[in-house]
Protein backbone atom coordinates (compact mmCIF):
# COMPACT_ATOMS: atom_id res chain seq x y z
CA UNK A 1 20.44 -84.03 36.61
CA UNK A 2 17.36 -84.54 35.72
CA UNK A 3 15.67 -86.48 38.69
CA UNK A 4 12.88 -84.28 40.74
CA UNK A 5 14.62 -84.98 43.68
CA UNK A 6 17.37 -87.20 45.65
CA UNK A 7 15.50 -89.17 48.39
CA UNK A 8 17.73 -90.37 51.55
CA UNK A 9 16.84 -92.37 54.26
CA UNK A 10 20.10 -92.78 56.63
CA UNK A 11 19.91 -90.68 59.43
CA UNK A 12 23.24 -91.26 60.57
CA UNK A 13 25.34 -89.85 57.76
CA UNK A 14 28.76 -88.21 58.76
CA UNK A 15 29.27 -86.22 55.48
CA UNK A 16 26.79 -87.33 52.98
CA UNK A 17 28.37 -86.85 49.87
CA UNK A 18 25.79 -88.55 47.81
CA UNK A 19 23.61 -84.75 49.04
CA UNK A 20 26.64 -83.24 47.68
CA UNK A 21 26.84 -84.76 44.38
CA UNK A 22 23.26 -84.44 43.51
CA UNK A 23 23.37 -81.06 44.06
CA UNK A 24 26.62 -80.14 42.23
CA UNK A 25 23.82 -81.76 39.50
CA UNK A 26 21.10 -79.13 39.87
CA UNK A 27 18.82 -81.85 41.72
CA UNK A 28 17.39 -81.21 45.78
CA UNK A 29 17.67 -83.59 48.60
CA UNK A 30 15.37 -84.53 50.75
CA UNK A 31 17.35 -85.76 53.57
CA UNK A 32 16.70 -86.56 57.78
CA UNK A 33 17.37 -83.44 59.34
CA UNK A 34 20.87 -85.11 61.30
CA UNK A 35 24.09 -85.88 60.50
CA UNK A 36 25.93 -84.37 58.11
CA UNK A 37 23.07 -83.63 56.31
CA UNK A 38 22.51 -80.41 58.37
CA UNK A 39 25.57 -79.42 56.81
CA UNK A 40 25.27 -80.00 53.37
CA UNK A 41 20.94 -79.58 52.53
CA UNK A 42 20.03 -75.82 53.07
CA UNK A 43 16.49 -76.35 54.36
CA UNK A 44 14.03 -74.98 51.93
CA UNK A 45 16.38 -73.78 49.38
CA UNK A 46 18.50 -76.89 48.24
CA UNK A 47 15.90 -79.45 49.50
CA UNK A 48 14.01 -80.76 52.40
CA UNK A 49 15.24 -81.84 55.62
CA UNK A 50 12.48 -83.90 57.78
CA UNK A 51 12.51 -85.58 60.83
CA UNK A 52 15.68 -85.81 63.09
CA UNK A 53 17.68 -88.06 65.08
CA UNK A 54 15.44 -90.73 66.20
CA UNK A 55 12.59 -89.72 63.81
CA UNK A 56 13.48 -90.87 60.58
CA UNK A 57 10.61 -92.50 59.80
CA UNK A 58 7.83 -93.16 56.78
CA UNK A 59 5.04 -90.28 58.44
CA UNK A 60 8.21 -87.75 58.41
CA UNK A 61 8.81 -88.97 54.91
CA UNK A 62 5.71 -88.35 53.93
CA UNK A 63 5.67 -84.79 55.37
CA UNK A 64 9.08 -83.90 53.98
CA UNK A 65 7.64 -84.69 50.73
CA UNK A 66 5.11 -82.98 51.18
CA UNK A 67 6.53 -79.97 52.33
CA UNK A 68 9.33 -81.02 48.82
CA UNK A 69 5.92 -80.61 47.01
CA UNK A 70 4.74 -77.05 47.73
CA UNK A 71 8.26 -75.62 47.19
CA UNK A 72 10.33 -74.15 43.85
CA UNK A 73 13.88 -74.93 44.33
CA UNK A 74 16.35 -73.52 41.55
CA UNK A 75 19.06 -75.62 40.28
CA UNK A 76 21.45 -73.00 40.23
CA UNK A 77 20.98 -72.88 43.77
CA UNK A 78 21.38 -76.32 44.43
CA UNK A 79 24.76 -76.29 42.32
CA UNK A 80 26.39 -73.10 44.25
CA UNK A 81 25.45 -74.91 47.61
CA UNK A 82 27.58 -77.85 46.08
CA UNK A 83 30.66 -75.88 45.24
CA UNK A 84 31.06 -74.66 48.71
CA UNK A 85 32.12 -78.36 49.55
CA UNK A 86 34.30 -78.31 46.52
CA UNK A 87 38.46 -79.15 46.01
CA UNK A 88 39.73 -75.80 44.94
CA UNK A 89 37.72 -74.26 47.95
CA UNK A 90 38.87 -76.98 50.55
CA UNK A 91 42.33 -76.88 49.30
CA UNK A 92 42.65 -72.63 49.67
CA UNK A 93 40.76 -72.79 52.92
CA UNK A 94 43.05 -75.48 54.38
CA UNK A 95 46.11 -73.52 53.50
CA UNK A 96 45.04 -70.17 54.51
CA UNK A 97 43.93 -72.03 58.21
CA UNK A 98 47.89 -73.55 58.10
CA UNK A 99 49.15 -70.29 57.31
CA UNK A 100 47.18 -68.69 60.14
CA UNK A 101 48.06 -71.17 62.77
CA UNK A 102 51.80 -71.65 61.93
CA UNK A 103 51.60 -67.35 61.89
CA UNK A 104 50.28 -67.67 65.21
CA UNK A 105 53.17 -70.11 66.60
CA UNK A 106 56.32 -67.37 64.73
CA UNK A 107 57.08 -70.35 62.12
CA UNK A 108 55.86 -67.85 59.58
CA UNK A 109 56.01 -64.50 59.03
């Protein structure tokens, strides 16, 4: 919680929970701007996404941090971004899309 920033270099990230889990700490990401990093880093608010597929490389490093540099990012922010990947909102999210679909097929009424 109390690092300036979480640096990542894999661009080929499904999920990348480690984003997640700094976050949930108050701490940005800069991350590649792929994978499931376009998910989880909200570009100028809970870090830095630079580069791309393909372009992960130490001049779009250097830019992202850069760019990391000039910017004010909140913690609070970082730790509400977090909590949208969070149990209690994946568990009631899953159920209500069960619910839905079984609805939708007369299982459930």
């Amino acid at each position: 919680s109390s690092a300036k920033a979480l640096i990542v270099a894999s661009e080929d990230e499904d999920f990348g929970i480690t984003s997640i889990e700094a976050q949930a700490a108050g701490t940005p990401v800069i991350a590649p701007a792929s994978g499931g990093f376009l998910e989880t880093v909200v570009d100028g608010k809970t870090g830095i996404l630079y580069g791309g597929p393909g372009m992960v490389n130490a001049d779009r490093l250097i830019e992202g941090l850069q760019k990391f540099e000039s910017l004010k990012f909140d913690p609070e922010d970082c730790r509400e971004n977090a909590e949208k990947f969070g149990k209690v909102r994946f568990k009631k999210e899953i159920l209500e899309l069960i619910e839905k679909n079984l609805t939708k097929t007369g299982r459930i009424e």
